[in-house]
Protein backbone atom coordinates (compact mmCIF):
# COMPACT_ATOMS: atom_id res chain seq x y z
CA UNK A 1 18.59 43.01 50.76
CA UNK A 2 18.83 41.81 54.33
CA UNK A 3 17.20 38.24 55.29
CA UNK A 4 14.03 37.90 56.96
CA UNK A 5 14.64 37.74 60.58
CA UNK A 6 18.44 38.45 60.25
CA UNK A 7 18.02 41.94 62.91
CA UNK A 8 21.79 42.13 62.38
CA UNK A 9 21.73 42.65 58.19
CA UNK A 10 18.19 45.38 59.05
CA UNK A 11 20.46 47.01 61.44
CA UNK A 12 23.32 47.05 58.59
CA UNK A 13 21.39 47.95 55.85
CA UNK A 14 19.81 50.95 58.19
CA UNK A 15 23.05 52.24 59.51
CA UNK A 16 23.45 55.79 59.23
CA UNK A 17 26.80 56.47 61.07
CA UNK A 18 30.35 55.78 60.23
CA UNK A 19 31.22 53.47 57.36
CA UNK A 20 30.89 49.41 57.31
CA UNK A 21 32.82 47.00 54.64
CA UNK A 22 31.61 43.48 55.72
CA UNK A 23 31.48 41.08 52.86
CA UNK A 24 27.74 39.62 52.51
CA UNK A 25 27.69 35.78 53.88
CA UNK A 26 29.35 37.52 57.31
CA UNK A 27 26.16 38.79 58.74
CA UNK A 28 24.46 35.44 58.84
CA UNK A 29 27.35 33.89 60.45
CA UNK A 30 27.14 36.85 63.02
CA UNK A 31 23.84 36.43 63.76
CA UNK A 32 24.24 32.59 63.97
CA UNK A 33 27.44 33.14 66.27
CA UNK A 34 26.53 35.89 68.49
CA UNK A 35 22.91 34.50 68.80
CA UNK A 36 23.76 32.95 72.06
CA UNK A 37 24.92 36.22 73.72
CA UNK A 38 21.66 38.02 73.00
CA UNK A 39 19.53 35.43 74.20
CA UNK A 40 20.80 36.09 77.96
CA UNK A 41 20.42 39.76 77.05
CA UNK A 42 23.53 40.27 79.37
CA UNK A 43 26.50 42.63 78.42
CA UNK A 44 28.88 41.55 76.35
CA UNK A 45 32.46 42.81 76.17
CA UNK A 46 33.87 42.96 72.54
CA UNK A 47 37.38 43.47 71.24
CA UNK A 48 37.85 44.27 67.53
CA UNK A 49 40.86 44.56 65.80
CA UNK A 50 40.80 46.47 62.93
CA UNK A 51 38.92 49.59 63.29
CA UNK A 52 38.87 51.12 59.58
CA UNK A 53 36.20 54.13 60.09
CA UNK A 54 34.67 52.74 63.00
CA UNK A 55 31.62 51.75 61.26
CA UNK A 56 31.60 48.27 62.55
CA UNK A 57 32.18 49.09 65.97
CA UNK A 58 28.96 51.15 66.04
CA UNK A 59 27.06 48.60 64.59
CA UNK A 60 27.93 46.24 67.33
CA UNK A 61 26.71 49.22 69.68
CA UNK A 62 23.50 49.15 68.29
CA UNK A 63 23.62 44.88 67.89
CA UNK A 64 24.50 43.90 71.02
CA UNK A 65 22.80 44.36 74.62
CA UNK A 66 22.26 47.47 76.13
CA UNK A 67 25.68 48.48 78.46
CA UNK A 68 27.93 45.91 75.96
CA UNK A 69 31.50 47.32 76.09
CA UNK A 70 32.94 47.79 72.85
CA UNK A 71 37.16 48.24 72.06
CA UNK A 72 38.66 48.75 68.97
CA UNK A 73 42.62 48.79 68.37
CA UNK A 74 43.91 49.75 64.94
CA UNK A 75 47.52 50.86 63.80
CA UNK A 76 46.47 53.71 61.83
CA UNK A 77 47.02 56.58 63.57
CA UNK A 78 43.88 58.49 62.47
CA UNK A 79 42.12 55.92 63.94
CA UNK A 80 43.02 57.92 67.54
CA UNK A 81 40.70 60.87 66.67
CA UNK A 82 38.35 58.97 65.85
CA UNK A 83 35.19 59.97 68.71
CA UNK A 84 32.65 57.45 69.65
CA UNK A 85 29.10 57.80 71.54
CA UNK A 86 27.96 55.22 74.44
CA UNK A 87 30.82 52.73 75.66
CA UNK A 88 32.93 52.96 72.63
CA UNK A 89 36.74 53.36 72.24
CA UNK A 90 39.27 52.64 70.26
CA UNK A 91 43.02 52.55 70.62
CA UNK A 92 45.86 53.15 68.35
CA UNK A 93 48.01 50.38 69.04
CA UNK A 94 49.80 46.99 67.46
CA UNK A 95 47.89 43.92 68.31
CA UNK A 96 50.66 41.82 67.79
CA UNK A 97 52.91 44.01 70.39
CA UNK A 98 52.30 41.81 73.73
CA UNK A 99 54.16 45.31 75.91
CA UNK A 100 52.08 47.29 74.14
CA UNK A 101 48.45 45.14 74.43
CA UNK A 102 49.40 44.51 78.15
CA UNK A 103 49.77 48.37 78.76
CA UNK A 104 46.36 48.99 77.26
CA UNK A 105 44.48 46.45 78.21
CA UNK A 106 45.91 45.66 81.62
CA UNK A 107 44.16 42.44 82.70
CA UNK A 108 41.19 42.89 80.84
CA UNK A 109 39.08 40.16 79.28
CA UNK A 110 36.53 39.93 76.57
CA UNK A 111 33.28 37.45 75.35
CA UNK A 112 33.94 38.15 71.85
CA UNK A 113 36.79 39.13 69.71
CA UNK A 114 37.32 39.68 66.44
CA UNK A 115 40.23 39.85 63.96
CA UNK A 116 39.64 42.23 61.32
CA UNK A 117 43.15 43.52 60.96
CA UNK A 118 46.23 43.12 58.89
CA UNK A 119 44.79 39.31 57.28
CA UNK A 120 48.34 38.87 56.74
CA UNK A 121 48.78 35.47 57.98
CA UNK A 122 51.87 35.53 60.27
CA UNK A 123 50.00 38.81 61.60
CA UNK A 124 46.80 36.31 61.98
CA UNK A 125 48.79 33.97 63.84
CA UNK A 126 50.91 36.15 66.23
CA UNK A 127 47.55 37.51 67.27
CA UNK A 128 45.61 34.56 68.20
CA UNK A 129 48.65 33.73 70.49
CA UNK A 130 48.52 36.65 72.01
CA UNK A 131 44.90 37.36 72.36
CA UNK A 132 43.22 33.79 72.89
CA UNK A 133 44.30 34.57 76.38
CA UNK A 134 41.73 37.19 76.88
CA UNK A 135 38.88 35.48 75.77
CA UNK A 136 36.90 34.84 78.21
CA UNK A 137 35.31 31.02 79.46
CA UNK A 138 32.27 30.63 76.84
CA UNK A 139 33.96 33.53 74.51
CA UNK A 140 33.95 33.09 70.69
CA UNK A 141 37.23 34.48 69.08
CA UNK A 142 36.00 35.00 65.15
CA UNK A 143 38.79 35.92 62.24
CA UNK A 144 37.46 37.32 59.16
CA UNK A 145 38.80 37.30 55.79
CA UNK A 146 40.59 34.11 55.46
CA UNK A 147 40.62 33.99 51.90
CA UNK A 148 43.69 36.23 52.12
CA UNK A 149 45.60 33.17 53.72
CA UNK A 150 45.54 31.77 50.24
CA UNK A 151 47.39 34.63 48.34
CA UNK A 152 50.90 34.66 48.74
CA UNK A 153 51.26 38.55 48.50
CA UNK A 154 49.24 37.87 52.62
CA UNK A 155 51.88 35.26 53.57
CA UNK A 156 49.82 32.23 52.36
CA UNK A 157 49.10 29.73 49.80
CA UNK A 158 47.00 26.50 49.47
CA UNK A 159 48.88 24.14 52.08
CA UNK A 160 51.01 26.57 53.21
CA UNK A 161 52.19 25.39 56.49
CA UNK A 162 53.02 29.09 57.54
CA UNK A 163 48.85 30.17 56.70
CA UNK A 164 46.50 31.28 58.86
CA UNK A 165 44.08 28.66 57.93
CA UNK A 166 46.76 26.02 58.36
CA UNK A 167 47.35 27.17 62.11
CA UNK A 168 43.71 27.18 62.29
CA UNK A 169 43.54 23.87 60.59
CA UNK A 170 46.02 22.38 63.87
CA UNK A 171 43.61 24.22 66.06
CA UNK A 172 41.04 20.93 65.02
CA UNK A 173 44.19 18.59 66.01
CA UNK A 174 44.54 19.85 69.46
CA UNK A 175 40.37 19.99 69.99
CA UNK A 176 40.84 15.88 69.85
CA UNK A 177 44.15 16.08 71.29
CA UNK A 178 42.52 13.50 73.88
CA UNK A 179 42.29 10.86 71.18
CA UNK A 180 46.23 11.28 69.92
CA UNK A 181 48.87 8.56 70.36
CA UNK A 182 51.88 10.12 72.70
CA UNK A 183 53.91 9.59 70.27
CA UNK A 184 52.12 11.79 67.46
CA UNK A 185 53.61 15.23 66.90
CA UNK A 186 50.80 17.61 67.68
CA UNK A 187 53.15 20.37 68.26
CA UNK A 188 53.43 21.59 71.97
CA UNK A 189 52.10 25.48 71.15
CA UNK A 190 48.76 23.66 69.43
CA UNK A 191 48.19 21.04 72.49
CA UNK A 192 48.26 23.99 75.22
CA UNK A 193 44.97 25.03 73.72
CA UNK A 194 43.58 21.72 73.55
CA UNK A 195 41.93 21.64 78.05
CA UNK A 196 40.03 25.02 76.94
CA UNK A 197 38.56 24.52 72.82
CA UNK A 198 34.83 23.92 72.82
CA UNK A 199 35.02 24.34 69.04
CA UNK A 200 36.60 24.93 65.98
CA UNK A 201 34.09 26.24 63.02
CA UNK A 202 34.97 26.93 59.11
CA UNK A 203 32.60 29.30 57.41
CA UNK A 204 33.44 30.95 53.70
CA UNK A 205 36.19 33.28 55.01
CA UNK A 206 35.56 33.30 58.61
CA UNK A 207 37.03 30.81 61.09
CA UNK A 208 35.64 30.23 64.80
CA UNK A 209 37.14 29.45 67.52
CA UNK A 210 34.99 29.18 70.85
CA UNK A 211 36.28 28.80 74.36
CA UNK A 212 34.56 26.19 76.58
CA UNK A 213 32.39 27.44 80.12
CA UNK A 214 35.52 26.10 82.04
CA UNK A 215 38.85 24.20 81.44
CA UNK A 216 38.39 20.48 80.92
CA UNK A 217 40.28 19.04 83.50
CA UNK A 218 39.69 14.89 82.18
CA UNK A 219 39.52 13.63 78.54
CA UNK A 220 35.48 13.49 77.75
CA UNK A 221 34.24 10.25 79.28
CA UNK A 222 31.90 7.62 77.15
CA UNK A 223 28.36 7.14 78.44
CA UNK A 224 25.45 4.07 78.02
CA UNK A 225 22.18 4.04 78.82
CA UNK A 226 19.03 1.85 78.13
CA UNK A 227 19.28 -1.91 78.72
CA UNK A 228 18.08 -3.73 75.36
CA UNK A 229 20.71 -4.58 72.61
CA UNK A 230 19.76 -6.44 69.80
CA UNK A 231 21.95 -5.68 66.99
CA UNK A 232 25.21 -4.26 69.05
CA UNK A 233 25.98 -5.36 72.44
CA UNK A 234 27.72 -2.43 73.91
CA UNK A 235 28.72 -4.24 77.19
CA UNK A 236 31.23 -7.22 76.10
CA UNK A 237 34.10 -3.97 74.89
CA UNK A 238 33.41 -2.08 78.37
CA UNK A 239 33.48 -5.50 80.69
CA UNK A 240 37.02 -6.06 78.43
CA UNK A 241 37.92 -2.53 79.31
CA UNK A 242 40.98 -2.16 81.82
CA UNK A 243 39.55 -0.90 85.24
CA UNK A 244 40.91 2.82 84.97
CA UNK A 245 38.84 3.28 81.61
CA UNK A 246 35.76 1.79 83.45
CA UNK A 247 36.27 3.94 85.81
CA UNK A 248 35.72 6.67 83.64
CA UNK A 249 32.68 5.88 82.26
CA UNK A 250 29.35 7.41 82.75
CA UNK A 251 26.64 4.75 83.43
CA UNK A 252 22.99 5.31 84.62
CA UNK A 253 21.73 2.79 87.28
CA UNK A 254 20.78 0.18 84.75
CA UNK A 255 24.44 -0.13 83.41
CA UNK A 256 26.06 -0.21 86.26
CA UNK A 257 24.37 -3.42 87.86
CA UNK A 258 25.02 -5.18 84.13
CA UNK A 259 28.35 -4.04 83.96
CA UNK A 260 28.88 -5.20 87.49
CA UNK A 261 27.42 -8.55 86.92
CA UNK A 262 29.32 -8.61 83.92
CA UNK A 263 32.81 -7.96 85.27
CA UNK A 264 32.09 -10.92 88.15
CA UNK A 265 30.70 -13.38 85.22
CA UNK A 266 34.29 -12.83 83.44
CA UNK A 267 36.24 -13.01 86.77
CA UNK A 268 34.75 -16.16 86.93
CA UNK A 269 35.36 -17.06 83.64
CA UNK A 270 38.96 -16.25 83.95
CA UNK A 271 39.20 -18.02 87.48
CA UNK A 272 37.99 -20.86 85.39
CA UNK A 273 40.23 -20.18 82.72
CA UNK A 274 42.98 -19.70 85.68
CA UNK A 275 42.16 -22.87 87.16
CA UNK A 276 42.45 -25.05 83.64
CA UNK A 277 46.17 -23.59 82.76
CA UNK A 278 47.05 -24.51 86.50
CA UNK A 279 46.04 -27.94 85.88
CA UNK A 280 48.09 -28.08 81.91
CA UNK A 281 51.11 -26.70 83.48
CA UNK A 282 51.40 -29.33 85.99
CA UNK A 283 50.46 -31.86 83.73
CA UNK A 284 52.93 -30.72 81.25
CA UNK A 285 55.68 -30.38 84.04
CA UNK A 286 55.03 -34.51 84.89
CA UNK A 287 55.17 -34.93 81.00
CA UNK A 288 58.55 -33.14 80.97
CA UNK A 289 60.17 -35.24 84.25
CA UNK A 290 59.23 -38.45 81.97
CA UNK A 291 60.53 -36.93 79.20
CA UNK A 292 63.90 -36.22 80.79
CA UNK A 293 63.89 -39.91 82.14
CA UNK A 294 63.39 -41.47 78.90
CA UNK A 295 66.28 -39.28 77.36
CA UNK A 296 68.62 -40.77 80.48
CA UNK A 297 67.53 -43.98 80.21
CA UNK A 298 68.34 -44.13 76.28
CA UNK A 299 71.05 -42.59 76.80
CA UNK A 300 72.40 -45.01 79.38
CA UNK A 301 71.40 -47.42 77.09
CA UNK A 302 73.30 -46.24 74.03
CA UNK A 303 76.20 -46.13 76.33
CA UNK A 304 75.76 -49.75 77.11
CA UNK A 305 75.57 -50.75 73.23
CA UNK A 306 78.69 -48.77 72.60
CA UNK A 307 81.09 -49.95 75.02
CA UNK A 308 79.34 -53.81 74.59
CA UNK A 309 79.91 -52.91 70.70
CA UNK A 310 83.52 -51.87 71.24
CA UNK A 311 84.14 -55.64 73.46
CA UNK A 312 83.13 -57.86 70.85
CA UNK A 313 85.04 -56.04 68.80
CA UNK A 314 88.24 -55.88 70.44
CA UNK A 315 87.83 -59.58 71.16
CA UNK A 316 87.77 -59.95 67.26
CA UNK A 317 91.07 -58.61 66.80
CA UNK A 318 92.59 -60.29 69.74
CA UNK A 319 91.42 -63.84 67.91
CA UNK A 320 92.44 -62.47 64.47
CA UNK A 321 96.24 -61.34 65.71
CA UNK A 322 96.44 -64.77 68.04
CA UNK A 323 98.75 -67.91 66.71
CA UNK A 324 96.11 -70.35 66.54
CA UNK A 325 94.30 -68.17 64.19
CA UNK A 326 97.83 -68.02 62.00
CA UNK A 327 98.42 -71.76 62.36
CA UNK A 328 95.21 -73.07 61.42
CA UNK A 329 94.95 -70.58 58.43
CA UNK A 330 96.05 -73.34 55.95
CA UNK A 331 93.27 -75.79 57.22
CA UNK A 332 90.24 -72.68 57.06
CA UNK A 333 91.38 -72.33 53.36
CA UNK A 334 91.64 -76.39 52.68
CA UNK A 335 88.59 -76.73 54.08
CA UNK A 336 87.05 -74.23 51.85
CA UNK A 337 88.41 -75.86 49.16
CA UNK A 338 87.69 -79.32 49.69
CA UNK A 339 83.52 -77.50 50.25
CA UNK A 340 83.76 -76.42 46.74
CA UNK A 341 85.16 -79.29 45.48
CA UNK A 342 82.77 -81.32 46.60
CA UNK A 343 79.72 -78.83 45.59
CA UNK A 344 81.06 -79.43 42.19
CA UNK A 345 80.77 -83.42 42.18
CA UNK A 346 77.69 -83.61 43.21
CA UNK A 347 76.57 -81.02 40.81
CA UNK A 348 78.77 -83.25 38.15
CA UNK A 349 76.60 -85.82 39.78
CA UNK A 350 72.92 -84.37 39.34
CA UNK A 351 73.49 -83.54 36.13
CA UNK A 352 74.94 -87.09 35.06
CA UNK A 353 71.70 -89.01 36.42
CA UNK A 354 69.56 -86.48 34.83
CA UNK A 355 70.93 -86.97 31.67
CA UNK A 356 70.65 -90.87 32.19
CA UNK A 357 67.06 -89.98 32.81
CA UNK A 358 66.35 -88.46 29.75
CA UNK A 359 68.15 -91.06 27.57
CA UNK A 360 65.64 -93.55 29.06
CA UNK A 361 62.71 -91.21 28.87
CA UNK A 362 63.56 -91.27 25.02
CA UNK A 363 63.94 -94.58 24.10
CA UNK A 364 60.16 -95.43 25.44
């Protein structure tokens, strides 16, 4: 049974006309998605590929506002007798075939379309890249069935890189393509779409992918408001913030006259900061000129020593190879003798008195 308030599952449910295969959790997300659309009541132009019996085209006739223009394109040839009332067609044709979409469509664009063909992946794929073109600014392109990018026998598979759903799944890379490093490989065909994605939305089977009201030309810039900060204090990261990123920010009046008085309190600071390193390099320059003149001075000084050192000692060995130190040889080694001979008579000496000593010390 329909939802309350769901006009789009009373409308199903009623339908008379050609037949509809929608699984059952798609009509909410319609209603959800399209919502937007019927609240401005204004003509919406739909493309549908995947036409079947036509059913769902007519309901989106009857769903949509009065004058909506509604295209289906289908490769089934009986889909080109197919007869429609109101602003209705549908096209035999290969949505994958740019020639053939370009002759058909000319330079036609479109609020909403939907991909309800093939659901073989690469077919998925080679679609979107041809037809994200003609969505329109504030258009929602909407793919149904994407539990056939799971099954192999559709060209898919749980972390197949060649699924739909992991194309779709790159589509959320490029939407914060602003945030990526240069360096990380976001492939080229994925960041083209990243200036125009508003959003990228994952329902049970259905994938969304919404155009923003106009190319982005700048990254999103980060905004402050409100002056009191008792747990976080926003300011310190945006006053350390180089000046292009400041430059970027969005700041009501409040912010801008603390983030002004904050950037000339730190320009202070660092003037300060400036001002003290000034002061240590020159200090440490004097502390290197007396360094240097210590080093020359002990080095002149070691120089002194060595050549003073190297004197003295050739003076030794001109008194060690002169005759007078050859001829008095015998008297240097007499003399020692006659020292040690007369060390030992005294010590003969000592000990003879001692003894003597003791004798007497005895007899008492």
């Amino acid at each position: 049974m329909p939802h309350v308030g769901n006009r789009l599952a009373t409308l199903f449910f009623q339908h008379r006309g050609k037949a509809v295969d929608k699984w059952e959790q798609y009509l909410g997300i319609y209603e959800r998605e399209l919502a937007p659309f019927l609240e401005t009541n204004q003509a919406v132009r739909l493309l549908e590929i995947g036409v079947q019996n036509g059913g769902s085209l007519e309901l989106w006739s009857e769903y949509l506002p009065a004058g909506s223009e509604i295209v289906g394109i289908d490769i089934d040839p009986k889909v080109g007798s197919l007869t429609f009332n109101g602003s209705v067609q549908a096209h035999v044709v290969d949505a994958t075939d740019e020639w053939k979409i370009a002759a058909l469509l000319g330079g036609r664009l479109f609020d909403v379309i939907i991909d309800d063909g093939s659901h073989v992946s690469s077919d998925v794929i080679a679609t979107f890249k041809l037809l994200f073109g003609r969505l329109a600014f504030g258009g929602k392109y909407i793919i149904e069935d994407l539990h056939a990018s799971y099954w192999p026998s559709f060209g898919g598979g749980l972390h197949v890189g060649a699924s739909a759903i992991e194309f779709l799944k790159g589509l959320v890379d490029a939407l914060n393509a602003d945030y990526l490093d240069q360096t990380d490989a976001l492939p080229e065909e994925l960041r083209r779409y990243a200036p125009s994605l508003a959003c990228v939305a994952f329902y049970d089977s259905v994938a969304v992918v919404e155009k923003l009201a106009c190319e982005k030309p700048f990254p999103y810039r980060r905004m402050l408001s409100g002056v009191k900060a008792d747990v976080v204090e926003p300011f310190v990261g945006v006053i350390s913030m180089p000046a292009a990123k400041i430059g970027l920010l969005l700041l009501a009046d409040e912010q801008k006259h603390r983030v002004e008085a904050g950037i000339l309190d730190r320009l202070q600071e660092m003037t300060r900061v400036a001002a003290e390193n000034l002061q240590l390099k020159t200090e440490l320059a004097q502390l290197t000129t007396k360094f240097a003149q210590l080093t020359t001075q002990f080095a002149q000084t070691e120089a002194g020593l060595d050549a003073r050192i190297k004197q003295l000692d050739a003076n030794l060995q001109n008194v060690l190879r002169s005759s007078s130190w050859r001829i008095t040889s015998p008297l240097r080694e007499s003399a020692h003798h006659f020292r040690r001979a007369t060390q030992a008579i005294l010590s003969a000496r000592r000990k003879t008195k001692q003894g003597i000593k003791d004798s007497a010390d005895l007899t008492k």
